[in-house]
Structure formats: C-alpha cells, structure tokens
N, C-alpha and C. Protein backbone atom coordinates (compact mmCIF):
# COMPACT_ATOMS: atom_id res chain seq x y z
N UNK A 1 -178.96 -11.57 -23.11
CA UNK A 1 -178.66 -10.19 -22.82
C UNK A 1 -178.58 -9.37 -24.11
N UNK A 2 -178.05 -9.56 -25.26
CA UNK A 2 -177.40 -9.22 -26.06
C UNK A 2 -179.07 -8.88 -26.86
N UNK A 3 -179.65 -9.75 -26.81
CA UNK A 3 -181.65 -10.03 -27.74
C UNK A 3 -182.34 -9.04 -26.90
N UNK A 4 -181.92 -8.16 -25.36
CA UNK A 4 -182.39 -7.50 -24.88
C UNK A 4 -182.33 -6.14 -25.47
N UNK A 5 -180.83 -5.80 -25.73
CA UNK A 5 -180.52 -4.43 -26.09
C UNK A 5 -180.51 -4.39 -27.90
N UNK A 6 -180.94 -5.67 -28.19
CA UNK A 6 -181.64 -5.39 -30.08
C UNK A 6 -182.98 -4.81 -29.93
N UNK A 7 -183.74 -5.44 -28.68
CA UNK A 7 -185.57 -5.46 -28.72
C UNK A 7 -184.89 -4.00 -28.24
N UNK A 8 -184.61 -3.19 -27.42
CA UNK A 8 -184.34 -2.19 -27.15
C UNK A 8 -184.28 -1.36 -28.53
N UNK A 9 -183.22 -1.47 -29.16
CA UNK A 9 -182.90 -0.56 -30.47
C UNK A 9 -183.92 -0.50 -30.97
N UNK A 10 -184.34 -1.58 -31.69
CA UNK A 10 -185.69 -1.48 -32.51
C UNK A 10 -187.64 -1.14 -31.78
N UNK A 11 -187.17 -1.00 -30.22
CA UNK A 11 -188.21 -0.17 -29.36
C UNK A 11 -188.25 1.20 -30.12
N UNK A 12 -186.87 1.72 -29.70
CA UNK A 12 -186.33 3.12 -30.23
C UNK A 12 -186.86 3.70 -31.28
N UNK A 13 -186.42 2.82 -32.05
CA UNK A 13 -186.78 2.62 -33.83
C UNK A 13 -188.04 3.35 -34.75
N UNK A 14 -189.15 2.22 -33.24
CA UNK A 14 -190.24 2.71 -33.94
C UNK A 14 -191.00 3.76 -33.56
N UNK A 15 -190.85 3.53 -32.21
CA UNK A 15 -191.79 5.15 -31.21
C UNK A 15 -190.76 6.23 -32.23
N UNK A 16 -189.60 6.35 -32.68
CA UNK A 16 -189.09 7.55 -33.50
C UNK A 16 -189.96 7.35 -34.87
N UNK A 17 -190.47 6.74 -35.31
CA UNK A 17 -191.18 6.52 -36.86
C UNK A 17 -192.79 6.82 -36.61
N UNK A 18 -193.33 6.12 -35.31
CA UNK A 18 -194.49 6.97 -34.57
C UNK A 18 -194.36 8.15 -34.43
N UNK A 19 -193.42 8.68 -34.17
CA UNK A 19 -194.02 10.56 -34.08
C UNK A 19 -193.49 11.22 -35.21
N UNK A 20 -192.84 10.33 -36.28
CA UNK A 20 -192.40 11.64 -37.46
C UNK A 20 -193.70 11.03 -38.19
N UNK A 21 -194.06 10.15 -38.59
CA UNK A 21 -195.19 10.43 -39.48
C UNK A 21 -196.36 10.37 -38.76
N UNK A 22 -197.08 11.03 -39.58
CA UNK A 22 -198.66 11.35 -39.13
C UNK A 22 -199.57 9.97 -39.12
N UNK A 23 -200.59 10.51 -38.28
CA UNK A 23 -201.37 9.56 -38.15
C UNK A 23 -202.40 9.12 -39.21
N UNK A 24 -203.05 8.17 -39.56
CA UNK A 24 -203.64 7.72 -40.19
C UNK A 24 -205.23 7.21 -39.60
N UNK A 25 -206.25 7.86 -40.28
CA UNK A 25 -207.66 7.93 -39.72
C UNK A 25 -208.16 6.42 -40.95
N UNK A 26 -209.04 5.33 -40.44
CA UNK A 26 -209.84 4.65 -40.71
C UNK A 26 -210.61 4.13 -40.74
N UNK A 27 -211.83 4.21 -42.14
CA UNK A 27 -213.49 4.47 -41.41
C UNK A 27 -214.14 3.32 -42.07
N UNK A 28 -215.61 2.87 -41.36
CA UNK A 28 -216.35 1.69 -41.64
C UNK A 28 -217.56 2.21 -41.46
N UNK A 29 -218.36 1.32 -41.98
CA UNK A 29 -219.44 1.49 -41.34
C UNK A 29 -220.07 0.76 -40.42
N UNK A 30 -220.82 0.92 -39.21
CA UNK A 30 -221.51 0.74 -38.10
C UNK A 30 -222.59 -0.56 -38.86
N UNK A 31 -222.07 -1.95 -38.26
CA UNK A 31 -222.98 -2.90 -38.21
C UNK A 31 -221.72 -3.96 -38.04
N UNK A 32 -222.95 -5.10 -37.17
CA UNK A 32 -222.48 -6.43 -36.60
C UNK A 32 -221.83 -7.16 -37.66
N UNK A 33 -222.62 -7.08 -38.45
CA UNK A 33 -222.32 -8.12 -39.95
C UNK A 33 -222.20 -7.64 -41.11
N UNK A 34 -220.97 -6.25 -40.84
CA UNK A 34 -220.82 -5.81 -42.04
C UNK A 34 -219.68 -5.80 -42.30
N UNK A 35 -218.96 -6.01 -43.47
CA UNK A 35 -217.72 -6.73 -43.41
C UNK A 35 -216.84 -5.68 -43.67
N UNK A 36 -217.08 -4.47 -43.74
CA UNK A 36 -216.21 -3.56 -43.35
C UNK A 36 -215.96 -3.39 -41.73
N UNK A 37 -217.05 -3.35 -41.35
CA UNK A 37 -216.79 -2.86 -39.91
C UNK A 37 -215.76 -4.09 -38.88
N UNK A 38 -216.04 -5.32 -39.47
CA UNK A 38 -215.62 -6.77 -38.71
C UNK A 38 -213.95 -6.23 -39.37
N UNK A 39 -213.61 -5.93 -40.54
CA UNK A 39 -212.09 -5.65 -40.39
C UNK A 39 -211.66 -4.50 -40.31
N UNK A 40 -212.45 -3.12 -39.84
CA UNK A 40 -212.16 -1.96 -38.78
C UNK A 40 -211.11 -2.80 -37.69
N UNK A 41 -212.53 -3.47 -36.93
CA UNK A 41 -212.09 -3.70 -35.83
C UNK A 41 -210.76 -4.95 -35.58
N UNK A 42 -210.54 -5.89 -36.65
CA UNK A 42 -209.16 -6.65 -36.57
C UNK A 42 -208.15 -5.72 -36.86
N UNK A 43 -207.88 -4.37 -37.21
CA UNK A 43 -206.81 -3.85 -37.52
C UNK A 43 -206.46 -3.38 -36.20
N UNK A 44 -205.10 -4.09 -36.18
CA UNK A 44 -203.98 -3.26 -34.96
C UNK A 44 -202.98 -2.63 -35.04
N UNK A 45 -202.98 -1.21 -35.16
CA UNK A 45 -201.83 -0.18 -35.40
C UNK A 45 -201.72 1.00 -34.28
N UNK A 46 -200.81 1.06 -33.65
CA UNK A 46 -200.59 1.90 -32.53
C UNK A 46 -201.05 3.77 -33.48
N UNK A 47 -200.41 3.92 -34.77
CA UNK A 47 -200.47 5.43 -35.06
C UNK A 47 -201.92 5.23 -36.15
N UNK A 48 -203.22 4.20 -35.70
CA UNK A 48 -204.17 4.89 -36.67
C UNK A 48 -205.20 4.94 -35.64
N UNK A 49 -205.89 5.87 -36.02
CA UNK A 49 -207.38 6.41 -35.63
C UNK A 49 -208.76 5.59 -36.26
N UNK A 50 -209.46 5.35 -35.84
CA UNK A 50 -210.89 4.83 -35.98
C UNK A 50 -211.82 5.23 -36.02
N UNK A 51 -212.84 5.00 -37.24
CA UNK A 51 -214.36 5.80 -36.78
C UNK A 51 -215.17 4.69 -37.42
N UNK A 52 -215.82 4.28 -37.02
CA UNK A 52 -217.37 3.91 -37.36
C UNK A 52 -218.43 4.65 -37.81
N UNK A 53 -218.70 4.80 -38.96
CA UNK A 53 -219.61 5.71 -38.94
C UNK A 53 -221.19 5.14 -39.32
N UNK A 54 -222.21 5.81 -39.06
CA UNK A 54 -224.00 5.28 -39.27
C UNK A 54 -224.08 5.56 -40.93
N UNK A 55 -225.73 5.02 -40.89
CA UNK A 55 -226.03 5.59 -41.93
C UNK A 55 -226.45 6.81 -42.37
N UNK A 56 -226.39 7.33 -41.39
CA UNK A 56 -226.71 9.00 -42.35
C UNK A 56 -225.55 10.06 -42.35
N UNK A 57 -226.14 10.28 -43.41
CA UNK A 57 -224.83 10.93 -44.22
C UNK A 57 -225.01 12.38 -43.39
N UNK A 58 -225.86 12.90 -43.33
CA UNK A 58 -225.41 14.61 -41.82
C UNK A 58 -224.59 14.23 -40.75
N UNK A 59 -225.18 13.06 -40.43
CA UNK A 59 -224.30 12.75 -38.88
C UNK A 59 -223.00 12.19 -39.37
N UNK A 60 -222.69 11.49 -40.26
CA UNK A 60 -220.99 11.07 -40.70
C UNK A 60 -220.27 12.55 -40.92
N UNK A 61 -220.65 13.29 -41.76
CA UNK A 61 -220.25 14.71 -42.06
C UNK A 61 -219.91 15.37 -41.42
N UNK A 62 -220.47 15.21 -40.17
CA UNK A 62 -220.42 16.08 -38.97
C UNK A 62 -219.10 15.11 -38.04
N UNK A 63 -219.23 13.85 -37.64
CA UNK A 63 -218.66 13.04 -37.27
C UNK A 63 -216.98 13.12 -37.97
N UNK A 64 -217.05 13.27 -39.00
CA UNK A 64 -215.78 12.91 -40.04
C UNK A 64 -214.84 14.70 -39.56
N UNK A 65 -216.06 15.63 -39.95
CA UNK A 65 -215.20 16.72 -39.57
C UNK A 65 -214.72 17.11 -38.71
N UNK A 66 -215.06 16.76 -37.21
CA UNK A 66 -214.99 16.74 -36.60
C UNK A 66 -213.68 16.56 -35.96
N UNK A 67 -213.55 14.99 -36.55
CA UNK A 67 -212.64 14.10 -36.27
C UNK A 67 -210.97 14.51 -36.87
N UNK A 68 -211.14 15.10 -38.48
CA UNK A 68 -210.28 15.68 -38.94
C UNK A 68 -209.76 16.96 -38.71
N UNK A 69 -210.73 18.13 -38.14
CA UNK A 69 -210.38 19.12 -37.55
C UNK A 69 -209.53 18.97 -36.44
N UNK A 70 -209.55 18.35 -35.52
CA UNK A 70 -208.80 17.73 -34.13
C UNK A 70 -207.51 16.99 -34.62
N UNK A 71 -207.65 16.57 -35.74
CA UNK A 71 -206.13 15.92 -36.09
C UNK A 71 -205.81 16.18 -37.53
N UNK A 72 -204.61 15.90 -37.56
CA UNK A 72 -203.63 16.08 -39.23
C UNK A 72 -203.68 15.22 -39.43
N UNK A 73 -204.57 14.28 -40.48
CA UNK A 73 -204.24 13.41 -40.87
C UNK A 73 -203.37 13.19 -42.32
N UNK A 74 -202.35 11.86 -42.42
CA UNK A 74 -201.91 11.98 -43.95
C UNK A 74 -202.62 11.26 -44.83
N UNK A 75 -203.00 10.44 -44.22
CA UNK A 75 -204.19 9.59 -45.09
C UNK A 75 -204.86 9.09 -44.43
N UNK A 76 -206.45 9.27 -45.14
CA UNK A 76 -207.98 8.48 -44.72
C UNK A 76 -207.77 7.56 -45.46
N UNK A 77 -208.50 6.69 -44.72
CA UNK A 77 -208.75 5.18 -45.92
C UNK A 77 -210.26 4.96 -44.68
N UNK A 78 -211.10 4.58 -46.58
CA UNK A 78 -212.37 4.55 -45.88
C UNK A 78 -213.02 3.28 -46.45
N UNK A 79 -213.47 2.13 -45.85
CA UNK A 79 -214.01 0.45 -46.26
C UNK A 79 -214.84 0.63 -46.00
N UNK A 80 -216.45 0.27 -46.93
CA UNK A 80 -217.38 0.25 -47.77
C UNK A 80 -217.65 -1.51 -47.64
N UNK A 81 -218.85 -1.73 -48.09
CA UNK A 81 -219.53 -2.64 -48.35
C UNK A 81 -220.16 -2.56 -49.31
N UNK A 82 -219.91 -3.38 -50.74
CA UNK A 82 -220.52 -3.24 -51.53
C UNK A 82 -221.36 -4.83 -52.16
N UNK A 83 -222.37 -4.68 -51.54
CA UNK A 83 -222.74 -5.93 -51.59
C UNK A 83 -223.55 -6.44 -53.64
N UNK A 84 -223.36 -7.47 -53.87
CA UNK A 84 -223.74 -8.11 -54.97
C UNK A 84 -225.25 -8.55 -54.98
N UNK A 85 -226.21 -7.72 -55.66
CA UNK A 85 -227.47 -8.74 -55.49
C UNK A 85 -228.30 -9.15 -56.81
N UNK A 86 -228.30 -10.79 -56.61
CA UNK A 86 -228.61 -11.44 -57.83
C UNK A 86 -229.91 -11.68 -57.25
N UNK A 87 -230.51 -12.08 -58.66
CA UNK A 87 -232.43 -12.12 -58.55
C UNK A 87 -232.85 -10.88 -57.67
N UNK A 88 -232.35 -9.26 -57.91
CA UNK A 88 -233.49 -8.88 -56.99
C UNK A 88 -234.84 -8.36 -57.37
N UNK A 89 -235.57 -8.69 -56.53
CA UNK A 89 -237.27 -7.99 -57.67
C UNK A 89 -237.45 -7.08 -56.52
C-alpha cells in the first residue's frame, strides 16, 4: 500500500516537470542503416519531439520550420552520420 502512494508522488512529480519545461525537438536522418536514424528511433522520452529528415536540404528547411514554428522548443539536438572512408578512389 504504502509503494502505491510513493509511485503516486513521484507520478505527480514528473507530469509537474513535463509541463514546466519545454519540449525538446530531435532530428536524424531518413535511412534503414543509418546510425543516426536507428538511435532516433531507440530514444524514449514522453516531452521530446521527432523528425526524420531526407536528403534535401529545401525539403528539411521547410520540414524543420515548420516543425519549430508550431512549437517552443528549448533545445534541438540534431544526429548526423559522419561516416570514415579509407582507400577512396
């Protein structure tokens, strides 16, 4: 009984810490086997936002503003792929 009304308090706790701070937008890019996008999608946070974005840079621009106009965000965080290439000719 007592482990009921703790999970309770700390329910409280956090939906109050969910609505005082802002949400948080985080972007990848669009592909199966790209290792940004594979840990887009393992992140689980009730107060962040998601975008995938392509490769072209008009349509992200458009996509991104979009996305930020409609919300306040306090921080973007944006994961990249920066791949290493040895021997390339």
């Amino acid at each position: 009984m007592e482990s009921n009304k703790a999970q309770v308090k700390i329910d409280k706790k956090e939906n109050k810490l969910r609505i005082s701070y802002s949400k948080f937008l985080i972007t990848s890019f669009k592909d199966k086997n790209n290792s940004s996008s594979i840990l887009l999608n393992n992140i689980r946070a009730n107060i962040t936002d998601k975008l995938e974005l392509t490769n072209s840079f008009i349509k992200n621009e458009k996509e991104l503003k979009q996305k930020i106009d409609k919300n306040k965000y306090k921080y973007i965080i944006s994961f990249d792929q920066n791949l290493i290439v040895i021997n390339f000719i």
